[in-house]
PDB file of N, CA and C in Angstrom:
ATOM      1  N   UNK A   1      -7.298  34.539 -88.753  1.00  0.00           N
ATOM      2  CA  UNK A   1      -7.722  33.710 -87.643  1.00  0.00           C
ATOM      3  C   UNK A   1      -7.592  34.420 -86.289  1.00  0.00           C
ATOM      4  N   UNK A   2      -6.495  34.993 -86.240  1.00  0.00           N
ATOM      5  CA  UNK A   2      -6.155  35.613 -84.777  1.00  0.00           C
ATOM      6  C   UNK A   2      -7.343  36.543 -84.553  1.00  0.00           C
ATOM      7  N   UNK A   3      -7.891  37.188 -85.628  1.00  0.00           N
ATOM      8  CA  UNK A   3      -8.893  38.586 -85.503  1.00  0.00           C
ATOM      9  C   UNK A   3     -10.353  37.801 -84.776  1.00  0.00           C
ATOM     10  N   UNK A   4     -10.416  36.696 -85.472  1.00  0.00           N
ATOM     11  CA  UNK A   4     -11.418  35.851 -85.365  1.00  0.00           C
ATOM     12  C   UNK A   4     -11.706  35.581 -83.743  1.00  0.00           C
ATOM     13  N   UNK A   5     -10.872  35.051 -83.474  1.00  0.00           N
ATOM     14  CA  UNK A   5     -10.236  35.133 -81.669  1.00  0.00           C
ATOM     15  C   UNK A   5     -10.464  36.432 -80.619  1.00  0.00           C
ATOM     16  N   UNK A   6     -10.366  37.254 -81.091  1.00  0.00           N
ATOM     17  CA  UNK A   6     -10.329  38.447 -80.993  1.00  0.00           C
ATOM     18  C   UNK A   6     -11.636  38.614 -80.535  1.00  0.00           C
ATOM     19  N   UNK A   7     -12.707  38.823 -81.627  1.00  0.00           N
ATOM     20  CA  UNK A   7     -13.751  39.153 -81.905  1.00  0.00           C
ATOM     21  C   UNK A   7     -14.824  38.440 -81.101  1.00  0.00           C
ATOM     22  N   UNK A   8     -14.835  36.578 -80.726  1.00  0.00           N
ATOM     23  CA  UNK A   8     -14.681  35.902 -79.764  1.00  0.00           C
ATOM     24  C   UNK A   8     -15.149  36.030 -78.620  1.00  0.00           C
ATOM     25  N   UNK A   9     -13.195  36.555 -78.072  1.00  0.00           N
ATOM     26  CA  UNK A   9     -13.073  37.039 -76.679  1.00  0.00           C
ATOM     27  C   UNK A   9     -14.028  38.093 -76.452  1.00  0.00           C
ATOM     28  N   UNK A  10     -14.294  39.227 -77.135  1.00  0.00           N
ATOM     29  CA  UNK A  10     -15.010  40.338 -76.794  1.00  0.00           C
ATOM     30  C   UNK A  10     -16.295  40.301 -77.361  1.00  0.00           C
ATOM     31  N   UNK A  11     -16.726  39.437 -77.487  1.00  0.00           N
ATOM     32  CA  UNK A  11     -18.202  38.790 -77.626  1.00  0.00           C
ATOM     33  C   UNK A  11     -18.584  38.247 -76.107  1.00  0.00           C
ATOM     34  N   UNK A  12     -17.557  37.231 -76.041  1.00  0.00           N
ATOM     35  CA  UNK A  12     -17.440  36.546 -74.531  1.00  0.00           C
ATOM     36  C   UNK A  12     -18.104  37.483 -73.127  1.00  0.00           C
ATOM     37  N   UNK A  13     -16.696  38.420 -73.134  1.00  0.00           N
ATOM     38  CA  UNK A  13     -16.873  39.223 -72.352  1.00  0.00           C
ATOM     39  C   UNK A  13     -17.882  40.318 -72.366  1.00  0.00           C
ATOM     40  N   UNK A  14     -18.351  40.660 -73.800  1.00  0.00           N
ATOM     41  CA  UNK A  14     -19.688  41.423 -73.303  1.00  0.00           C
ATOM     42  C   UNK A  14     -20.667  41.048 -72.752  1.00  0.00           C
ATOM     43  N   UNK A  15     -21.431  39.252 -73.302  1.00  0.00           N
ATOM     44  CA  UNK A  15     -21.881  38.630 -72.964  1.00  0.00           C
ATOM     45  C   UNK A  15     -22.087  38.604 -71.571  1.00  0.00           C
ATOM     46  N   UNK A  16     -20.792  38.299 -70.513  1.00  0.00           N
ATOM     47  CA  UNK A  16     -20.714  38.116 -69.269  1.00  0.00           C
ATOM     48  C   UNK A  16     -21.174  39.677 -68.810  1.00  0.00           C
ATOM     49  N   UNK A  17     -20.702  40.497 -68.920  1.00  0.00           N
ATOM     50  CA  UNK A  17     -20.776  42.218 -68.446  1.00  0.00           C
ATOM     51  C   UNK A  17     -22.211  42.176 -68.569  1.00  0.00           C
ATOM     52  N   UNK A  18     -23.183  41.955 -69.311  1.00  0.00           N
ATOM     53  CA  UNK A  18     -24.645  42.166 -69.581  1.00  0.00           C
ATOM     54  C   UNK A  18     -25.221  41.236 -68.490  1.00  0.00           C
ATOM     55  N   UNK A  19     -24.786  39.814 -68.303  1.00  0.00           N
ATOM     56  CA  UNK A  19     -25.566  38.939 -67.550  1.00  0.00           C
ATOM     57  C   UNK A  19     -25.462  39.535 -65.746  1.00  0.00           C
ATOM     58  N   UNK A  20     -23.714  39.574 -65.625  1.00  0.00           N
ATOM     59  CA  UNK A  20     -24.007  39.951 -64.411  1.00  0.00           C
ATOM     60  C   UNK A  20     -24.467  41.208 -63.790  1.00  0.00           C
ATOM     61  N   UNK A  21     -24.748  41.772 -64.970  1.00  0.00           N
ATOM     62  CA  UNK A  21     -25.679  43.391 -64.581  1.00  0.00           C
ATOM     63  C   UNK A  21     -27.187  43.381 -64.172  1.00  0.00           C
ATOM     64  N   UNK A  22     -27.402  42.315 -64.965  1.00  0.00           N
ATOM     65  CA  UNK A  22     -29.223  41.896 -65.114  1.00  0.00           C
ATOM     66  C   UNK A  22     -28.885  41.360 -63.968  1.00  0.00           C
ATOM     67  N   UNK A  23     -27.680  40.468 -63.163  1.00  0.00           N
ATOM     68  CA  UNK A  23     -28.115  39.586 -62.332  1.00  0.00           C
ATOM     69  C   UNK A  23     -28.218  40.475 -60.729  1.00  0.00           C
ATOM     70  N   UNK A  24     -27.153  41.615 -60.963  1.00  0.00           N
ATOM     71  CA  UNK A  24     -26.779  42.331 -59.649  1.00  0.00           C
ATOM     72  C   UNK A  24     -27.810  43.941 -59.620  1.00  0.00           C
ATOM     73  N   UNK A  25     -28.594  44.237 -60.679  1.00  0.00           N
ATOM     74  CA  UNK A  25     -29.549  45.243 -60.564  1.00  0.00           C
ATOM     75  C   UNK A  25     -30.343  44.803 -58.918  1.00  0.00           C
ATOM     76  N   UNK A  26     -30.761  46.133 -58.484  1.00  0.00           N
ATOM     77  CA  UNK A  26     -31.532  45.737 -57.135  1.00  0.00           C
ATOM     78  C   UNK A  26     -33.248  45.346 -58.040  1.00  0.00           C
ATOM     79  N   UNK A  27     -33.779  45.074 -57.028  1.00  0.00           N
ATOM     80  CA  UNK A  27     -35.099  44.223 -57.342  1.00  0.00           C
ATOM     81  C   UNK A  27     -36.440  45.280 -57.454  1.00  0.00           C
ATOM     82  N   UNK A  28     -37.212  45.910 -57.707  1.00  0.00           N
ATOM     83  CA  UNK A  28     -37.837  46.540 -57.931  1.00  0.00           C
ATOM     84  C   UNK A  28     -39.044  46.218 -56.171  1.00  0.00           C
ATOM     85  N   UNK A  29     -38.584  45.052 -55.422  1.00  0.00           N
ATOM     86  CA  UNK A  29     -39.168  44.945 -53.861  1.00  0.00           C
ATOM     87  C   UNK A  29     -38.433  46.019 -53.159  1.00  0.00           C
ATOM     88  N   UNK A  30     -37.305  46.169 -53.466  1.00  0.00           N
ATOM     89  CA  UNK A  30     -36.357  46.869 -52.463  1.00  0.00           C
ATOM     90  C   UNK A  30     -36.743  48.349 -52.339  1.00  0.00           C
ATOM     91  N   UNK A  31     -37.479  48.908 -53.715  1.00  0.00           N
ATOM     92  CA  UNK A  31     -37.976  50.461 -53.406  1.00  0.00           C
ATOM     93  C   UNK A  31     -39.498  50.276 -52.614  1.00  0.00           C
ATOM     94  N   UNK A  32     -39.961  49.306 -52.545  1.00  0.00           N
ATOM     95  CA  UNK A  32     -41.316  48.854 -51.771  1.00  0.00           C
ATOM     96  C   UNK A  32     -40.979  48.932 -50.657  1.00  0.00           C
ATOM     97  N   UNK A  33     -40.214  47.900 -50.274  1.00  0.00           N
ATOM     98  CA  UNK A  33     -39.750  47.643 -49.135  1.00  0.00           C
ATOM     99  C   UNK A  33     -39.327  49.132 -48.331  1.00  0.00           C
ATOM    100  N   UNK A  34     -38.218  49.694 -49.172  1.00  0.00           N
ATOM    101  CA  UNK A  34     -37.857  51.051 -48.264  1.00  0.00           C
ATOM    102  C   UNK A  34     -38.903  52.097 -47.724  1.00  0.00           C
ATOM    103  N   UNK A  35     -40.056  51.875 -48.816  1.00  0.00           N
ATOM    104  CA  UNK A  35     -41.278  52.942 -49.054  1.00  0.00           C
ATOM    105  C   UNK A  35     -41.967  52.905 -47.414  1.00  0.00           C
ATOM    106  N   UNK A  36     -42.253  51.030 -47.400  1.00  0.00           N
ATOM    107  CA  UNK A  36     -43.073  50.822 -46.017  1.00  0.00           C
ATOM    108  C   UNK A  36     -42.027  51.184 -44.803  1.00  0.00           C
ATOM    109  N   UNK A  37     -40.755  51.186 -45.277  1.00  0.00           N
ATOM    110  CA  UNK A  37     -40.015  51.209 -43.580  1.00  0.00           C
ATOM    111  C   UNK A  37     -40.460  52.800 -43.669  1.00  0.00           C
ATOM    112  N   UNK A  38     -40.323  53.655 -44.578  1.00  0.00           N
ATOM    113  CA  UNK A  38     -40.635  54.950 -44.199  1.00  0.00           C
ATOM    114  C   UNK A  38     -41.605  55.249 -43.652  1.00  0.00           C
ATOM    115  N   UNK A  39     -42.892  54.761 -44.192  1.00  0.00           N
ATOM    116  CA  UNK A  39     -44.236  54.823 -43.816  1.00  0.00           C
ATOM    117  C   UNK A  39     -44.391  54.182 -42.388  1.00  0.00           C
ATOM    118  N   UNK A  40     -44.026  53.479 -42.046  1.00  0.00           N
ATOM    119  CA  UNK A  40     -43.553  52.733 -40.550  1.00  0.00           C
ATOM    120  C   UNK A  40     -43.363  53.847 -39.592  1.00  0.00           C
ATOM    121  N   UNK A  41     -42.464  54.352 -40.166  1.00  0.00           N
ATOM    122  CA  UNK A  41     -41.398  55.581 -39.260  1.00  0.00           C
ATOM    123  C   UNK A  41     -42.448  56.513 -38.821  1.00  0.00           C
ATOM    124  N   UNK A  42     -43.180  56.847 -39.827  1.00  0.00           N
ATOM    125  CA  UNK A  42     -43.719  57.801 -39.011  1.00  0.00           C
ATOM    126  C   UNK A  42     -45.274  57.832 -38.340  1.00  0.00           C
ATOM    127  N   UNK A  43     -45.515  59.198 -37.604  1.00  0.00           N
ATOM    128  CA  UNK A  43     -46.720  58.740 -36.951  1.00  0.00           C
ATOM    129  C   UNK A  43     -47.583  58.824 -37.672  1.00  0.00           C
ATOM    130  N   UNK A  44     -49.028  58.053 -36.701  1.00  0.00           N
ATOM    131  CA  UNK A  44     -50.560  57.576 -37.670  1.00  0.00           C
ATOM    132  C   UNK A  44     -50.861  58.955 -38.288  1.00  0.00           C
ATOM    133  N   UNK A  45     -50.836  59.847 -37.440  1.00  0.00           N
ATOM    134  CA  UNK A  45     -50.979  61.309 -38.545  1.00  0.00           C
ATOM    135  C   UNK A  45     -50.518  61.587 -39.726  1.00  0.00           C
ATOM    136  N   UNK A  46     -49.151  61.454 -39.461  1.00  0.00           N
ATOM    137  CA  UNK A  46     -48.746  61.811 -40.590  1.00  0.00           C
ATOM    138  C   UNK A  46     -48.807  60.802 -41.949  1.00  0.00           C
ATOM    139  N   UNK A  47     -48.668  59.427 -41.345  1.00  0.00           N
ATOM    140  CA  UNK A  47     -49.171  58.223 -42.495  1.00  0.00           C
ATOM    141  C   UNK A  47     -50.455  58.335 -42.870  1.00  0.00           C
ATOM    142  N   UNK A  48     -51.291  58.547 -42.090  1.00  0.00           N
ATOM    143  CA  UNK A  48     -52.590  59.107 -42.896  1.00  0.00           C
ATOM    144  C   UNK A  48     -52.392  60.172 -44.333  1.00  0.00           C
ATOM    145  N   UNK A  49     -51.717  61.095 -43.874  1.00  0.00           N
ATOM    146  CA  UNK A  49     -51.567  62.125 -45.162  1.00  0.00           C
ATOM    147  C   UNK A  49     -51.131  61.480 -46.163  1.00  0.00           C
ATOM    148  N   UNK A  50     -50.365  60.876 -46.114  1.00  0.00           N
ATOM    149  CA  UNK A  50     -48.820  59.965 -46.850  1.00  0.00           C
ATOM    150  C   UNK A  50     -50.110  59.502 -47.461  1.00  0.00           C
ATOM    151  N   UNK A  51     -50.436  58.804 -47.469  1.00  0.00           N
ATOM    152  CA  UNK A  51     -52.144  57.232 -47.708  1.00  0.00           C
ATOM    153  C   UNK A  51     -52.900  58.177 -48.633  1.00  0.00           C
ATOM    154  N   UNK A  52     -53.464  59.210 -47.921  1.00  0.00           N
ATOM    155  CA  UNK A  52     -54.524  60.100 -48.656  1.00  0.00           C
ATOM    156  C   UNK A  52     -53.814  60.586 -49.736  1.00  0.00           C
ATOM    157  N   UNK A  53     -52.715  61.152 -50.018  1.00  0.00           N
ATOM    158  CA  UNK A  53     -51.758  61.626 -50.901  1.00  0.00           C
ATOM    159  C   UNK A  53     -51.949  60.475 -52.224  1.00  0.00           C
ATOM    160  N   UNK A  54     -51.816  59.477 -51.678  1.00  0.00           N
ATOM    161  CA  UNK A  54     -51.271  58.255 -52.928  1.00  0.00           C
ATOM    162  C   UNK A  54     -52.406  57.442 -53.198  1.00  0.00           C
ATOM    163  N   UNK A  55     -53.661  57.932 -52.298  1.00  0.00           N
ATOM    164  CA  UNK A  55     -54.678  57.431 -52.974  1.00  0.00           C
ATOM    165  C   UNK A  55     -55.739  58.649 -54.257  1.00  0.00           C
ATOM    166  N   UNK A  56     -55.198  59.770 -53.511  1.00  0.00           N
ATOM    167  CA  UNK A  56     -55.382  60.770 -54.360  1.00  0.00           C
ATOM    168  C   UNK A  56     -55.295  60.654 -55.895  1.00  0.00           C
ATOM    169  N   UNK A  57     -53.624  60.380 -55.951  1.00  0.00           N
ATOM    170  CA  UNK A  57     -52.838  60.401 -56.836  1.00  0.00           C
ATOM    171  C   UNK A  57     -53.557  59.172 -57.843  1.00  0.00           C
ATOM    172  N   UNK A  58     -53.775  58.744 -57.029  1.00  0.00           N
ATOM    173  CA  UNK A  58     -54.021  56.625 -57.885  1.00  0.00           C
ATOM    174  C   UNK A  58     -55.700  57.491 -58.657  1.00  0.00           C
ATOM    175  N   UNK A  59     -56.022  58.117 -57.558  1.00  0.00           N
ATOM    176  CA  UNK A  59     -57.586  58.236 -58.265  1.00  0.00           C
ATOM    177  C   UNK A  59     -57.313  58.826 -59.515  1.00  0.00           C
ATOM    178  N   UNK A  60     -56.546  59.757 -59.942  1.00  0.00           N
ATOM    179  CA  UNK A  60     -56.368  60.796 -60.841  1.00  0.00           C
ATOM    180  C   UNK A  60     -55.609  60.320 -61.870  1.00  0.00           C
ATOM    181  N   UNK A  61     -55.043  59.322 -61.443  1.00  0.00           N
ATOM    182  CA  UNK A  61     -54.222  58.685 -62.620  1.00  0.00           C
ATOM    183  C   UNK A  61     -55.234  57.586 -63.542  1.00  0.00           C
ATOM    184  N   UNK A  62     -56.095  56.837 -62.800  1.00  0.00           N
ATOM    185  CA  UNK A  62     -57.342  56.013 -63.297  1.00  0.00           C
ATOM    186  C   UNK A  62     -58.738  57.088 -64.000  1.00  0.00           C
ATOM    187  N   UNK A  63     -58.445  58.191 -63.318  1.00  0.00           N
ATOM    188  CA  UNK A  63     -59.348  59.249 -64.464  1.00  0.00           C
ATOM    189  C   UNK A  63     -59.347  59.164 -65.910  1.00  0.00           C
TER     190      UNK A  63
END
């Protein structure tokens, strides 16, 4: 019985360790989000390149 208990508790607690991991991962907005403050930062020149770069990229990947 005691093992039983045992086995249980550390069911329990993995349980919890998994949920609050899924719950405290950052959000997949937050690398968006950082992307535009960068793109923000800098000037229309250089965000132009940045733009042309990743539309480049998008074209070549839909090839």
């Amino acid at each position: 019985m005691p093992v039983l208990v045992i086995v249980v508790l550390i069911a329990m607690v993995a349980t919890a360790a998994v949920l609050l991991r899924f719950r405290h991962r950052p959000h997949q907005d937050a690398g968006l989000h950082s992307f535009r403050r960068h793109i923000d930062a800098l000037s229309p020149e250089a965000r132009r390149e940045v733009i042309d770069r990743a539309r480049k990229r998008d074209d070549e990947e839909t090839d």
